[in-house]
PDB file of N, CA and C in Angstrom:
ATOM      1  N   UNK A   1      10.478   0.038  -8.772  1.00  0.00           N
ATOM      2  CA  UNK A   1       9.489   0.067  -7.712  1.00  0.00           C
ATOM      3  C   UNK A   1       8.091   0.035  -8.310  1.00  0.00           C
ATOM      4  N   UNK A   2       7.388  -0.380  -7.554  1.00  0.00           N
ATOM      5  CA  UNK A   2       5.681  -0.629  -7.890  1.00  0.00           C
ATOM      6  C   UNK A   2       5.051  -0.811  -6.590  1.00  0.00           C
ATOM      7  N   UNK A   3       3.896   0.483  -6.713  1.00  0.00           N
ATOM      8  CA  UNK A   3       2.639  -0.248  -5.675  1.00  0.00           C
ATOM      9  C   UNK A   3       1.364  -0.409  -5.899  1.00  0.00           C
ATOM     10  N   UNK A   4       1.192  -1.485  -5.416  1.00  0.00           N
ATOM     11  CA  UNK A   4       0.227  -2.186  -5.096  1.00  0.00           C
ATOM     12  C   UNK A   4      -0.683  -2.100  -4.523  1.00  0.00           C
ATOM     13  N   UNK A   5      -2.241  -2.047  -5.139  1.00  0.00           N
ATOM     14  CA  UNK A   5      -3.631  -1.655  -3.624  1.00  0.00           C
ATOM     15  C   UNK A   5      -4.706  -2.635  -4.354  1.00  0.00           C
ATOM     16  N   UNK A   6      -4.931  -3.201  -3.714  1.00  0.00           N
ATOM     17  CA  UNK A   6      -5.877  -4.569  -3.550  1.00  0.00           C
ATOM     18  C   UNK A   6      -7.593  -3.731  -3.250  1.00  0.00           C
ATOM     19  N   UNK A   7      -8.525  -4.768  -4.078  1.00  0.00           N
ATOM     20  CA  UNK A   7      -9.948  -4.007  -3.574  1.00  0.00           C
ATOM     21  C   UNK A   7     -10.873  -5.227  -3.601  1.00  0.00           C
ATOM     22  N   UNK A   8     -12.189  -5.426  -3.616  1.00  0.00           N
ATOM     23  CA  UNK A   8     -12.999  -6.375  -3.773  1.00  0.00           C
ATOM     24  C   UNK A   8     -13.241  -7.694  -2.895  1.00  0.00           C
ATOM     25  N   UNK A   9     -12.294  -7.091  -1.741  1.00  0.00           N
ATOM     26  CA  UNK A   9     -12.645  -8.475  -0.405  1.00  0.00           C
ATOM     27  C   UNK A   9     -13.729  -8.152   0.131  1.00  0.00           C
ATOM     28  N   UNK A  10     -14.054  -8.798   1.520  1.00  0.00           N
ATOM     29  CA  UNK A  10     -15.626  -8.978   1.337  1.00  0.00           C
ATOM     30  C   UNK A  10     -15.990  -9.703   2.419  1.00  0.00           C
ATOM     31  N   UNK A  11     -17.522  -9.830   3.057  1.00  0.00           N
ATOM     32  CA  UNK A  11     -17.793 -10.718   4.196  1.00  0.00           C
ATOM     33  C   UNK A  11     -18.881 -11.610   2.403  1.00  0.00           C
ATOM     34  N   UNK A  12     -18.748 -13.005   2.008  1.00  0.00           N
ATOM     35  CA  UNK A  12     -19.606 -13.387   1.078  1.00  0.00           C
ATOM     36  C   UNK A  12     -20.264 -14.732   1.755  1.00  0.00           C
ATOM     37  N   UNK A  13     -21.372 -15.307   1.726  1.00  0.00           N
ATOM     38  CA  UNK A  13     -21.778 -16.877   2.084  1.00  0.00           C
ATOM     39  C   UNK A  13     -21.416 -17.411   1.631  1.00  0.00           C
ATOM     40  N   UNK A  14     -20.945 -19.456   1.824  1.00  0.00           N
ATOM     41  CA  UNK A  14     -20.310 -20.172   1.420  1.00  0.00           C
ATOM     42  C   UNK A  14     -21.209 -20.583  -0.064  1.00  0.00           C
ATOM     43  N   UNK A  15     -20.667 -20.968  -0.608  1.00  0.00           N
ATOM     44  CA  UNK A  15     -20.859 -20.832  -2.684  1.00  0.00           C
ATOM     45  C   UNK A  15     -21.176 -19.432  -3.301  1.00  0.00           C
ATOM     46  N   UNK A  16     -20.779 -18.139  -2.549  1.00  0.00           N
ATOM     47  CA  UNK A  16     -20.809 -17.171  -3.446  1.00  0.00           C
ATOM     48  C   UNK A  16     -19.461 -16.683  -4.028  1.00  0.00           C
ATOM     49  N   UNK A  17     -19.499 -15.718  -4.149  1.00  0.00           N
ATOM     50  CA  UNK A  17     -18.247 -15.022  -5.503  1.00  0.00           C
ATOM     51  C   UNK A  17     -17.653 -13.943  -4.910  1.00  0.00           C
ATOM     52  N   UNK A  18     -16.429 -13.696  -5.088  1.00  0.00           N
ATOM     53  CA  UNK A  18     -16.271 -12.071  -5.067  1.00  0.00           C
ATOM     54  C   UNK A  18     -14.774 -12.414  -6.259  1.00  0.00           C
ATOM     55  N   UNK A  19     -14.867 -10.710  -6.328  1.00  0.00           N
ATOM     56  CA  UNK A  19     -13.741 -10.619  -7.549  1.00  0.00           C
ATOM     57  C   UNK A  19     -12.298  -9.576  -6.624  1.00  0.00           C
ATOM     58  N   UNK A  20     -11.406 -10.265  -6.749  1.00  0.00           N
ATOM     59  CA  UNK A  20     -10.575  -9.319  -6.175  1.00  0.00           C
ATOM     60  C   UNK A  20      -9.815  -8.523  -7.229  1.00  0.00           C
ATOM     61  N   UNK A  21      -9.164  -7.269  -7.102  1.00  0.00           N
ATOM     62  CA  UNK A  21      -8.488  -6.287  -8.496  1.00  0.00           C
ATOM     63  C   UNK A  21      -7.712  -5.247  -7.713  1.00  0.00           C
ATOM     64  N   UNK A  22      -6.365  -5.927  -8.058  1.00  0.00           N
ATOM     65  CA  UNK A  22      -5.006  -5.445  -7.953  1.00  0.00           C
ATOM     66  C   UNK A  22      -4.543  -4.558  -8.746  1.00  0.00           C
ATOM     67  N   UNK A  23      -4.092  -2.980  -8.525  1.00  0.00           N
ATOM     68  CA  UNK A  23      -3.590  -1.841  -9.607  1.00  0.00           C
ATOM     69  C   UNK A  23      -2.651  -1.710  -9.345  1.00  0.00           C
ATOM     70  N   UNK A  24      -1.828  -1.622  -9.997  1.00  0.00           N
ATOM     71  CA  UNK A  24      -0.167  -1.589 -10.237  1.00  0.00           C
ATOM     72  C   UNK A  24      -0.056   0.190 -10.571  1.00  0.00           C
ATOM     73  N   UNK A  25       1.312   0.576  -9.877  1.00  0.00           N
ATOM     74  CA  UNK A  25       1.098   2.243  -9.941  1.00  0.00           C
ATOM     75  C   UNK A  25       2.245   2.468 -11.378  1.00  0.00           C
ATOM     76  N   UNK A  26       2.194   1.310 -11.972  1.00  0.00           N
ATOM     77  CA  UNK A  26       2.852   1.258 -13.427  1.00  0.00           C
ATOM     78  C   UNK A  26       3.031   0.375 -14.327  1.00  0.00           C
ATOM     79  N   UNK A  27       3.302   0.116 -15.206  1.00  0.00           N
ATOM     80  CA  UNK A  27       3.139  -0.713 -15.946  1.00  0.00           C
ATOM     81  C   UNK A  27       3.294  -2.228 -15.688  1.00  0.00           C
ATOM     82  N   UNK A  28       2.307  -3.666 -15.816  1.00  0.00           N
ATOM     83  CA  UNK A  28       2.610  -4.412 -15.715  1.00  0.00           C
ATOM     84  C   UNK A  28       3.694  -5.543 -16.919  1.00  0.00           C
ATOM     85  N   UNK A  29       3.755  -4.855 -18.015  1.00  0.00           N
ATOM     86  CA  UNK A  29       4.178  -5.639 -18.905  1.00  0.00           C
ATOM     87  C   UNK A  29       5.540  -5.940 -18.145  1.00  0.00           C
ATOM     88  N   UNK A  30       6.240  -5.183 -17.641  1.00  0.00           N
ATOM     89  CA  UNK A  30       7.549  -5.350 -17.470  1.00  0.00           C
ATOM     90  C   UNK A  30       7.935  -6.409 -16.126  1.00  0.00           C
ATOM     91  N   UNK A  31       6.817  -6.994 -15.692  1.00  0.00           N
ATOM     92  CA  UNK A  31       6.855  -7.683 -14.363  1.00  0.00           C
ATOM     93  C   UNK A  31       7.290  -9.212 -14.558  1.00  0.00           C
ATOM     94  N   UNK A  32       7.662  -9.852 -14.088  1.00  0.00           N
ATOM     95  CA  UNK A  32       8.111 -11.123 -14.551  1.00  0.00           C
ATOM     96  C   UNK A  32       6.685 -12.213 -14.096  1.00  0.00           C
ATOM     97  N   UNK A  33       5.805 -11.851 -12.729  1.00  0.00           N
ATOM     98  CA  UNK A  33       5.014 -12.519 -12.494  1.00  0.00           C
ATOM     99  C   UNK A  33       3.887 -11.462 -11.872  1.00  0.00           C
ATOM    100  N   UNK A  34       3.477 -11.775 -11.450  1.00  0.00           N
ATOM    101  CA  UNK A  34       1.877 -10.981 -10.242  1.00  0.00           C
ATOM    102  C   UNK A  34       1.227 -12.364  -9.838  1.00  0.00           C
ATOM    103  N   UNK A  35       0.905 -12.084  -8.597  1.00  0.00           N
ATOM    104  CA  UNK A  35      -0.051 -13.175  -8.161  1.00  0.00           C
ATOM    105  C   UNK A  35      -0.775 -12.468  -7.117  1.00  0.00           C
ATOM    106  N   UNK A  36      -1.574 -13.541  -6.398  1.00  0.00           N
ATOM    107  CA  UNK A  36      -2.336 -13.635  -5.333  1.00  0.00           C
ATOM    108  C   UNK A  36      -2.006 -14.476  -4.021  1.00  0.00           C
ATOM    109  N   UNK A  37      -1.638 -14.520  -2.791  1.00  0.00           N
ATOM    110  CA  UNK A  37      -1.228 -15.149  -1.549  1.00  0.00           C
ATOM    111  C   UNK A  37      -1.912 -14.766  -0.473  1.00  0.00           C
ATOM    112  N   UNK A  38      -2.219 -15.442  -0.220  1.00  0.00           N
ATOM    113  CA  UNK A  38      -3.271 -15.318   1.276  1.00  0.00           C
ATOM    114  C   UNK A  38      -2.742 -15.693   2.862  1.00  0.00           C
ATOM    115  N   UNK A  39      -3.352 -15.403   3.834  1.00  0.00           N
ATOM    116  CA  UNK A  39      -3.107 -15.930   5.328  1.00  0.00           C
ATOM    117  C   UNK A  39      -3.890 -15.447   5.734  1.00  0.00           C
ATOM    118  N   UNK A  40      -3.899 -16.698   6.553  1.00  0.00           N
ATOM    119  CA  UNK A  40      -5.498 -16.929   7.238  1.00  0.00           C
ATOM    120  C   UNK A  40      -4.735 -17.000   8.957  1.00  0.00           C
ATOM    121  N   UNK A  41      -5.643 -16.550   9.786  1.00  0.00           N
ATOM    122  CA  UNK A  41      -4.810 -16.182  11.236  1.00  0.00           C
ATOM    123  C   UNK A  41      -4.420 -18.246  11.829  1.00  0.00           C
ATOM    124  N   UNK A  42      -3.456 -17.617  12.529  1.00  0.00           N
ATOM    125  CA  UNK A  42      -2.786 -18.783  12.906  1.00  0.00           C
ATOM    126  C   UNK A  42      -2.203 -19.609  11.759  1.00  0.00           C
ATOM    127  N   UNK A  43      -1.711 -18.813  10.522  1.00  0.00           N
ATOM    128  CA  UNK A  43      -1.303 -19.995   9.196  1.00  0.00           C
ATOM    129  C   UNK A  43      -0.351 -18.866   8.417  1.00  0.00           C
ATOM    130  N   UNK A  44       0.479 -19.773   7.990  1.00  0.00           N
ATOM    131  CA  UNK A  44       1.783 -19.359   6.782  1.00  0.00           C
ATOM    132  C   UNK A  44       0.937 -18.466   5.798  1.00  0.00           C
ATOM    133  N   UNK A  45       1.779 -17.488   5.353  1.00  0.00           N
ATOM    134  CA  UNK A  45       1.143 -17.060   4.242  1.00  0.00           C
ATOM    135  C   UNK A  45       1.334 -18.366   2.785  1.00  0.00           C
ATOM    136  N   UNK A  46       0.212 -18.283   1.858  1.00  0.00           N
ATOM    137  CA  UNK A  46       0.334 -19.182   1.217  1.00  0.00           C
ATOM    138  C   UNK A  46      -0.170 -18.767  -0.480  1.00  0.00           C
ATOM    139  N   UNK A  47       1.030 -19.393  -1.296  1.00  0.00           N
ATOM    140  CA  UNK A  47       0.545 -19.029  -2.943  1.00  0.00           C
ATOM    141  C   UNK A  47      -0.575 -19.283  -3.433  1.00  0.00           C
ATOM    142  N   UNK A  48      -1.662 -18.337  -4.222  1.00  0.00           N
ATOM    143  CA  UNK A  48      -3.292 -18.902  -4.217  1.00  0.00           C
ATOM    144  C   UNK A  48      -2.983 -19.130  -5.801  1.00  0.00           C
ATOM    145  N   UNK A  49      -2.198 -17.905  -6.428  1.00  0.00           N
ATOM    146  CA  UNK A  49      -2.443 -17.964  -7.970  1.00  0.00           C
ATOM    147  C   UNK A  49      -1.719 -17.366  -8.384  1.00  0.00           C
ATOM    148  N   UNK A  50      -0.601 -17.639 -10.132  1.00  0.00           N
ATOM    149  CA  UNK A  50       0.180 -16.462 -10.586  1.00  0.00           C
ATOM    150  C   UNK A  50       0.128 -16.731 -11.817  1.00  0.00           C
ATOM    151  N   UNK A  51       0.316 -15.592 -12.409  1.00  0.00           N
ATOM    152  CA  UNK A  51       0.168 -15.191 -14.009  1.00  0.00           C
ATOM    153  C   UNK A  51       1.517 -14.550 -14.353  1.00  0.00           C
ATOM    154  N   UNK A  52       2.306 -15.117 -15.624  1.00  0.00           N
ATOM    155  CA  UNK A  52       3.233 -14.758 -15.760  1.00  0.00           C
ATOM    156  C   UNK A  52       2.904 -13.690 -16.552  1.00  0.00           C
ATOM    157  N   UNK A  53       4.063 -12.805 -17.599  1.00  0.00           N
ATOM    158  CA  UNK A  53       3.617 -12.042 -18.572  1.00  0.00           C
ATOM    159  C   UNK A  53       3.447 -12.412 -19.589  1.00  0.00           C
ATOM    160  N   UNK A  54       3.591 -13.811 -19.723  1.00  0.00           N
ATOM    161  CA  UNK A  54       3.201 -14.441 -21.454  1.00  0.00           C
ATOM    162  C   UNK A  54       1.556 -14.747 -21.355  1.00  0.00           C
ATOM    163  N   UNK A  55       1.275 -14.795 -19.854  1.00  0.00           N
ATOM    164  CA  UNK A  55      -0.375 -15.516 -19.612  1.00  0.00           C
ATOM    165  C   UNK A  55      -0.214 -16.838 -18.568  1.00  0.00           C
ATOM    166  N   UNK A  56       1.055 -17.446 -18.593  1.00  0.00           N
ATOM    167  CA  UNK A  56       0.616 -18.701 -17.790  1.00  0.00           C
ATOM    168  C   UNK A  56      -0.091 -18.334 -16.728  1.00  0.00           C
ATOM    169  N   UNK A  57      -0.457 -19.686 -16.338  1.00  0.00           N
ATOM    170  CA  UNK A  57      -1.191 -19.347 -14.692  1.00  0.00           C
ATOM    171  C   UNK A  57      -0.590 -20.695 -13.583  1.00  0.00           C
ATOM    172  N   UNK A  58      -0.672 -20.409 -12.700  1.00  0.00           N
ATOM    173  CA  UNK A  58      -0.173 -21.709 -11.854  1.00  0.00           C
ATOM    174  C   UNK A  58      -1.805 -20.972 -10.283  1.00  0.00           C
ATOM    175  N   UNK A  59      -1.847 -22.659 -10.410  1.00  0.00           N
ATOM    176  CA  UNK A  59      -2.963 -22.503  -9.115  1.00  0.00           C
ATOM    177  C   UNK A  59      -2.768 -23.226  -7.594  1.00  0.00           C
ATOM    178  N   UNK A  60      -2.838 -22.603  -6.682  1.00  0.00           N
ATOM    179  CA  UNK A  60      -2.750 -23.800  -5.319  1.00  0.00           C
ATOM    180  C   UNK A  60      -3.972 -24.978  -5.310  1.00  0.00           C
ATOM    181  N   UNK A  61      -3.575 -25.941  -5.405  1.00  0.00           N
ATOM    182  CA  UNK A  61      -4.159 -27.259  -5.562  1.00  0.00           C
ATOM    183  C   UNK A  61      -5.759 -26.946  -5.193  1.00  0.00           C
ATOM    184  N   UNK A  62      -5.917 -26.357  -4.269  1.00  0.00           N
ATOM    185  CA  UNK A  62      -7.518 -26.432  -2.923  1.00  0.00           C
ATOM    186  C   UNK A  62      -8.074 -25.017  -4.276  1.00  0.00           C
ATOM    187  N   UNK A  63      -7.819 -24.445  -4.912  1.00  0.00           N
ATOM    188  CA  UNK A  63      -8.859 -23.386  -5.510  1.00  0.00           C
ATOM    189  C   UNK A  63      -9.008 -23.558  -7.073  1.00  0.00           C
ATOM    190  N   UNK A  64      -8.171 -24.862  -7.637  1.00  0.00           N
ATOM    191  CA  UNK A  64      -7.926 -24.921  -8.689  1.00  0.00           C
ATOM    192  C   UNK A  64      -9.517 -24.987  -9.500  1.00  0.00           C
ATOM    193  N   UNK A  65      -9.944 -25.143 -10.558  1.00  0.00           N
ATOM    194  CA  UNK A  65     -11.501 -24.929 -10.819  1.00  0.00           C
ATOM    195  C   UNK A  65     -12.560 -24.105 -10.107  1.00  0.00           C
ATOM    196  N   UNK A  66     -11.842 -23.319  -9.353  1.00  0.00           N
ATOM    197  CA  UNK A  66     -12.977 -22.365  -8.226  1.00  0.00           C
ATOM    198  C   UNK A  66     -12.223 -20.926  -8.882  1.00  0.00           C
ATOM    199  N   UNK A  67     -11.006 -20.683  -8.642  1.00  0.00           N
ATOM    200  CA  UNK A  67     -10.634 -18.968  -8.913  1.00  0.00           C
ATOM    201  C   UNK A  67      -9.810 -19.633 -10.555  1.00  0.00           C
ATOM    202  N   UNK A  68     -10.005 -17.971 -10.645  1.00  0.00           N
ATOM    203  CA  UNK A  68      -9.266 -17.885 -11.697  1.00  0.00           C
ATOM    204  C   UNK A  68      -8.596 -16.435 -11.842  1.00  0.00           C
ATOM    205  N   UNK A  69      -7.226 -16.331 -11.859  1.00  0.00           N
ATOM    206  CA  UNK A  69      -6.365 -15.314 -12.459  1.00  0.00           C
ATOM    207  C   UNK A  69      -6.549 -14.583 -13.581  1.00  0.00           C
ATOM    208  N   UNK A  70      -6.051 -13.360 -13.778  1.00  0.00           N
ATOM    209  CA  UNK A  70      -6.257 -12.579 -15.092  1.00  0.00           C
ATOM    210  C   UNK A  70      -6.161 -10.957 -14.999  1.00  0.00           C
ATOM    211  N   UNK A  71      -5.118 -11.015 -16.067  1.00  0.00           N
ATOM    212  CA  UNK A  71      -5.064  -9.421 -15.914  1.00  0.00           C
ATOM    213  C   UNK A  71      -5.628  -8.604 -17.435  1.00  0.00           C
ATOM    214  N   UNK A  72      -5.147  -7.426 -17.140  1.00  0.00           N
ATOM    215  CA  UNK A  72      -5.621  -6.472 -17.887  1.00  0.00           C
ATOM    216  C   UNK A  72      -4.386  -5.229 -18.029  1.00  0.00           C
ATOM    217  N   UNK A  73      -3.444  -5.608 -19.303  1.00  0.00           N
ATOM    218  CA  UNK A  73      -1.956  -4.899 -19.392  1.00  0.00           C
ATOM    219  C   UNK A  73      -2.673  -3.376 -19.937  1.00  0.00           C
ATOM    220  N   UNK A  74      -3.681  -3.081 -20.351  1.00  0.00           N
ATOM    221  CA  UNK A  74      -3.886  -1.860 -20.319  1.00  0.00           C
ATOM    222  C   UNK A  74      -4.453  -1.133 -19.480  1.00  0.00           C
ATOM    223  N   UNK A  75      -4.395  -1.796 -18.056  1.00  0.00           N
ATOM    224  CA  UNK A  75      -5.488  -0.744 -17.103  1.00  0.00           C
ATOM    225  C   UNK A  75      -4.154  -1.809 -15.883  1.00  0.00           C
ATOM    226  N   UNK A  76      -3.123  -1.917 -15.942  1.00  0.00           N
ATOM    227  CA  UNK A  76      -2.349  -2.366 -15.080  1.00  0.00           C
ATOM    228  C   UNK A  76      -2.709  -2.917 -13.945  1.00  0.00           C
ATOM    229  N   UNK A  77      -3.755  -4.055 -14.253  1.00  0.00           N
ATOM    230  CA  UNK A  77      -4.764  -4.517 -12.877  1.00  0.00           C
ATOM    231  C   UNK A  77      -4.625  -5.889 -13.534  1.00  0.00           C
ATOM    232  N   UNK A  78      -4.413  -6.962 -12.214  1.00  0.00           N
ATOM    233  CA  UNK A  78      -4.307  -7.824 -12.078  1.00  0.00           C
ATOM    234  C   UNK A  78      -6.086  -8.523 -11.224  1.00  0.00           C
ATOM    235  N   UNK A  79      -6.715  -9.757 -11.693  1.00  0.00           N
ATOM    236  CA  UNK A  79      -8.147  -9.727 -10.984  1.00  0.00           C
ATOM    237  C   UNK A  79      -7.870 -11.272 -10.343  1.00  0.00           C
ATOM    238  N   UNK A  80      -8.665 -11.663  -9.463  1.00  0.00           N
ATOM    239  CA  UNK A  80      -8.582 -12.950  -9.122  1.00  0.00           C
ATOM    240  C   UNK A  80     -10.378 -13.524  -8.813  1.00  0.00           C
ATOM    241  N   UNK A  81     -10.873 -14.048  -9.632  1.00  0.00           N
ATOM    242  CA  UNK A  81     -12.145 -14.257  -9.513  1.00  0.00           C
ATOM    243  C   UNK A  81     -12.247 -15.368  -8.837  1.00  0.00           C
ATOM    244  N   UNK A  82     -13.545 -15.014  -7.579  1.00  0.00           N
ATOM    245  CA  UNK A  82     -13.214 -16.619  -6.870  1.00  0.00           C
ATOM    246  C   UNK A  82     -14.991 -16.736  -6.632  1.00  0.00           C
ATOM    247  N   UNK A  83     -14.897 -18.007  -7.285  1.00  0.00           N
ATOM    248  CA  UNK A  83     -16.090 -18.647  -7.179  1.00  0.00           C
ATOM    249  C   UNK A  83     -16.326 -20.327  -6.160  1.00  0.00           C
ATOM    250  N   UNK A  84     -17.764 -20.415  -5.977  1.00  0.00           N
ATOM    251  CA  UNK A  84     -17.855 -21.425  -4.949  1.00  0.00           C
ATOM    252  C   UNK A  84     -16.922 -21.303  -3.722  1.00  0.00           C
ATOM    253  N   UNK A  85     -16.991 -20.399  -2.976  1.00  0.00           N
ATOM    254  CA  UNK A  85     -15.969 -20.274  -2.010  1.00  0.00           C
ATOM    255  C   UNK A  85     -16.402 -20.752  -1.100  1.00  0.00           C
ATOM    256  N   UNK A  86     -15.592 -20.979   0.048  1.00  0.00           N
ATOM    257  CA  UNK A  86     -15.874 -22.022   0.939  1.00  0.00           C
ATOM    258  C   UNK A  86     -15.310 -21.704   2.319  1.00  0.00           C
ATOM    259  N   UNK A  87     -15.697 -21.813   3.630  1.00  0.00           N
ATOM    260  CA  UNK A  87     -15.047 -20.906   4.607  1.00  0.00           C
ATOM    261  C   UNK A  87     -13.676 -20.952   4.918  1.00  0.00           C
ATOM    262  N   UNK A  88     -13.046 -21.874   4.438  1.00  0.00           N
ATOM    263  CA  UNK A  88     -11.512 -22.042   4.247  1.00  0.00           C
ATOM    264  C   UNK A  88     -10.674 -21.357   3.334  1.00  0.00           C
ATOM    265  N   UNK A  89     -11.396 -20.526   3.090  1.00  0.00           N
ATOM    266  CA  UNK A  89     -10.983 -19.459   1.756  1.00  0.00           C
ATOM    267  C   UNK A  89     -11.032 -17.929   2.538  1.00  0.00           C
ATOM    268  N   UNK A  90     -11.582 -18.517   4.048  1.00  0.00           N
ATOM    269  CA  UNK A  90     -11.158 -16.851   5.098  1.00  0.00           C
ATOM    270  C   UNK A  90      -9.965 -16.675   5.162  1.00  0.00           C
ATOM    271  N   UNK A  91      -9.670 -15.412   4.572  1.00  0.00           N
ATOM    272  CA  UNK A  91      -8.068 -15.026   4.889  1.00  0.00           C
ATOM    273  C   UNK A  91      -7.856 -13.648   4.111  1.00  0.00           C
ATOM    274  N   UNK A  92      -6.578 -13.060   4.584  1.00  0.00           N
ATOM    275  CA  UNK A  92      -6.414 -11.956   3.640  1.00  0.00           C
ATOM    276  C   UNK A  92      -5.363 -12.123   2.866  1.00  0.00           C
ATOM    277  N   UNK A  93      -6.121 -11.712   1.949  1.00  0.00           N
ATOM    278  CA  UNK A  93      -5.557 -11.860   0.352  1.00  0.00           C
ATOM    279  C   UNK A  93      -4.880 -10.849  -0.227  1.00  0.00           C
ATOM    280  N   UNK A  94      -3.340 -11.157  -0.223  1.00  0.00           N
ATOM    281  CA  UNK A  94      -2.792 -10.280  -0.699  1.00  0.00           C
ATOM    282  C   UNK A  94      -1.988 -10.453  -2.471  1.00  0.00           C
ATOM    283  N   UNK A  95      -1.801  -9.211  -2.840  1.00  0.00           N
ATOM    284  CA  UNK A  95      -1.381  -8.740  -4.315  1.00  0.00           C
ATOM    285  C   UNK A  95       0.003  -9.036  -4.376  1.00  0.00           C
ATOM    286  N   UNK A  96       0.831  -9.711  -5.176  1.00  0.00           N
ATOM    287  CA  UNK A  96       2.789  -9.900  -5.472  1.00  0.00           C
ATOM    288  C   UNK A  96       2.659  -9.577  -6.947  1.00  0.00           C
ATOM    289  N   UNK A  97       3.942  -8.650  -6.979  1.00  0.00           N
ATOM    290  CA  UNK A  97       4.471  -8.226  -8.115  1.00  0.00           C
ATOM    291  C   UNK A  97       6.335  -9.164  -7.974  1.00  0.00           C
ATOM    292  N   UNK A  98       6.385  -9.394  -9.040  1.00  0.00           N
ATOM    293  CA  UNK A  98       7.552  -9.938  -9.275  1.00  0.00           C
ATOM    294  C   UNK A  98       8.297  -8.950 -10.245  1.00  0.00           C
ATOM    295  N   UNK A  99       9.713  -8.500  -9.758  1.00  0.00           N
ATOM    296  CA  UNK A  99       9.993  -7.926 -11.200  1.00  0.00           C
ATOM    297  C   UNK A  99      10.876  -8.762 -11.855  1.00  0.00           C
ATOM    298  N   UNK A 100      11.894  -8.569 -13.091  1.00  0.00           N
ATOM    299  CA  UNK A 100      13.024  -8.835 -13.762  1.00  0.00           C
ATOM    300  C   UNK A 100      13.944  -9.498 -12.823  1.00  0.00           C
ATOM    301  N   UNK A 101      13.996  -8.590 -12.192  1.00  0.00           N
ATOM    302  CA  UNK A 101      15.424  -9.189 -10.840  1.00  0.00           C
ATOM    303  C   UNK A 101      14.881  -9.474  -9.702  1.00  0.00           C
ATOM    304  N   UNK A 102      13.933 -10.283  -9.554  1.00  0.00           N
ATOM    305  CA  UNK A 102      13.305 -11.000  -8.672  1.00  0.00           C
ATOM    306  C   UNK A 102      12.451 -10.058  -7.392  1.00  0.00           C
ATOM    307  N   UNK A 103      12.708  -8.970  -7.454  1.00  0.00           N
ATOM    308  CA  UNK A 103      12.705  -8.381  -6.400  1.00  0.00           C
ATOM    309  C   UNK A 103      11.014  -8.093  -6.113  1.00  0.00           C
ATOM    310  N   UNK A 104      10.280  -8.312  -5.079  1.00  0.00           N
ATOM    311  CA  UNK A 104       9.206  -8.582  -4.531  1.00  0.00           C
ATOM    312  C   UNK A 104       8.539  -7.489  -3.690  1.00  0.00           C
ATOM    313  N   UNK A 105       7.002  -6.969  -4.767  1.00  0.00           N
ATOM    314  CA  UNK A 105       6.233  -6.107  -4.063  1.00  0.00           C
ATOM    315  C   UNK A 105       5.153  -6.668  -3.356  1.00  0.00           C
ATOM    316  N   UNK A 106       4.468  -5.889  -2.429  1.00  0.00           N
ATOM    317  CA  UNK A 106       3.345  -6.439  -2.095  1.00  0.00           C
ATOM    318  C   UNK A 106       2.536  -5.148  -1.362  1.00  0.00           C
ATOM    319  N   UNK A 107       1.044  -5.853  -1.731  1.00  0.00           N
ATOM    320  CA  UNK A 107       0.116  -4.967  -1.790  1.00  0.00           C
ATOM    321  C   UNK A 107      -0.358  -4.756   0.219  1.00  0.00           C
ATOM    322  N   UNK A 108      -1.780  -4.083   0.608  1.00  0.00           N
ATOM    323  CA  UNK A 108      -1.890  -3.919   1.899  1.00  0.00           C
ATOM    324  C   UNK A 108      -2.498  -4.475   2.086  1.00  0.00           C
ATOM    325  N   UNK A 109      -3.232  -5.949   1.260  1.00  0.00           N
ATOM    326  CA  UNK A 109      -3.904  -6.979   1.563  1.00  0.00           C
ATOM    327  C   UNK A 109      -5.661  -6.369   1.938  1.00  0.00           C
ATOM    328  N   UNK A 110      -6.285  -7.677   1.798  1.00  0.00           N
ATOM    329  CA  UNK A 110      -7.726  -7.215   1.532  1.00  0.00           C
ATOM    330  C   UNK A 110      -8.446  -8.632   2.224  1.00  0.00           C
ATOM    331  N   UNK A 111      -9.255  -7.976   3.357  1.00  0.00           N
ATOM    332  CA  UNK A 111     -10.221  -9.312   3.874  1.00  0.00           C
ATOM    333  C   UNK A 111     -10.930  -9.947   3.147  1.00  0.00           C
ATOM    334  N   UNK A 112     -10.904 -11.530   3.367  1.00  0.00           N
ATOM    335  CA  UNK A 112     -12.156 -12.102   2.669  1.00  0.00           C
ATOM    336  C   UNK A 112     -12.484 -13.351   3.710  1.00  0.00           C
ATOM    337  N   UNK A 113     -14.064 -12.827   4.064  1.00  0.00           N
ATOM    338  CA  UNK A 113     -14.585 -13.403   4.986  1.00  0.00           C
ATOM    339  C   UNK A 113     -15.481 -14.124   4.515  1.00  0.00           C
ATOM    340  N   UNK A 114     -15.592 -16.018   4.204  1.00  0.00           N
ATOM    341  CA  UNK A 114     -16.699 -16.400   4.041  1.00  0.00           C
ATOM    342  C   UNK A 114     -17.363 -17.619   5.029  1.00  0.00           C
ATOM    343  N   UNK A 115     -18.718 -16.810   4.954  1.00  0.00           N
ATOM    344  CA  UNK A 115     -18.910 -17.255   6.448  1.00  0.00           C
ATOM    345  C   UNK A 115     -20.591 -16.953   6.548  1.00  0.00           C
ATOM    346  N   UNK A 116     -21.635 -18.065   6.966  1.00  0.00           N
ATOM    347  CA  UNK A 116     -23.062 -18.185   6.946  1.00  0.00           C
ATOM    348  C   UNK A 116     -23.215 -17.080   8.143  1.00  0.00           C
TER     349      UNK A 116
END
């Protein structure tokens, strides 16, 4: 078991930044993945970003060169930096832990509102 609490969402204007940072209530080394997934009202939840435990990263096509993934195995926080954002990037953004045996956490999700 692992939980998950998401922080750093936000009302931001279109081309600003926010950093989102996911804490794991234990160790991440042992996780097979962590990512980031969002939904936006009236829409599927959808994969934004994931980092395996070797480092890969995989990105959803629409944020690729805008966010970027990255954790931190000694402070068990996972970050998702999102730059140039754009109002199609309104949604709440939630935290996935993957473990060994596939089995799937998730965080209480965090608004991100961008919007003039």
């Amino acid at each position: 078991q692992v939980q998950l609490v998401e922080s750093g969402g936000g009302l931001v204007q279109p081309g600003g930044s926010l950093r989102l940072s996911c804490a794991a209530s234990r160790s991440i080394l042992g996780l097979y993945t962590m990512g980031w997934y969002r939904q936006a009202p009236g829409k599927q939840r959808e994969l934004v970003a994931t980092i395996t435990t070797g480092g890969s990263t995989n990105y959803l096509a629409s944020v690729k060169n805008r966010f970027t993934i990255s954790k931190d195995n000694a402070k068990n926080t996972v970050y998702l930096q999102m730059n140039s954002l754009k109002p199609e990037d309104t949604a709440v953004y939630y935290c996935n832990a993957r473990d060994a045996f596939l089995a799937n956490y998730w965080g209480q999700g965090t608004q991100v509102t961008v919007s003039s």
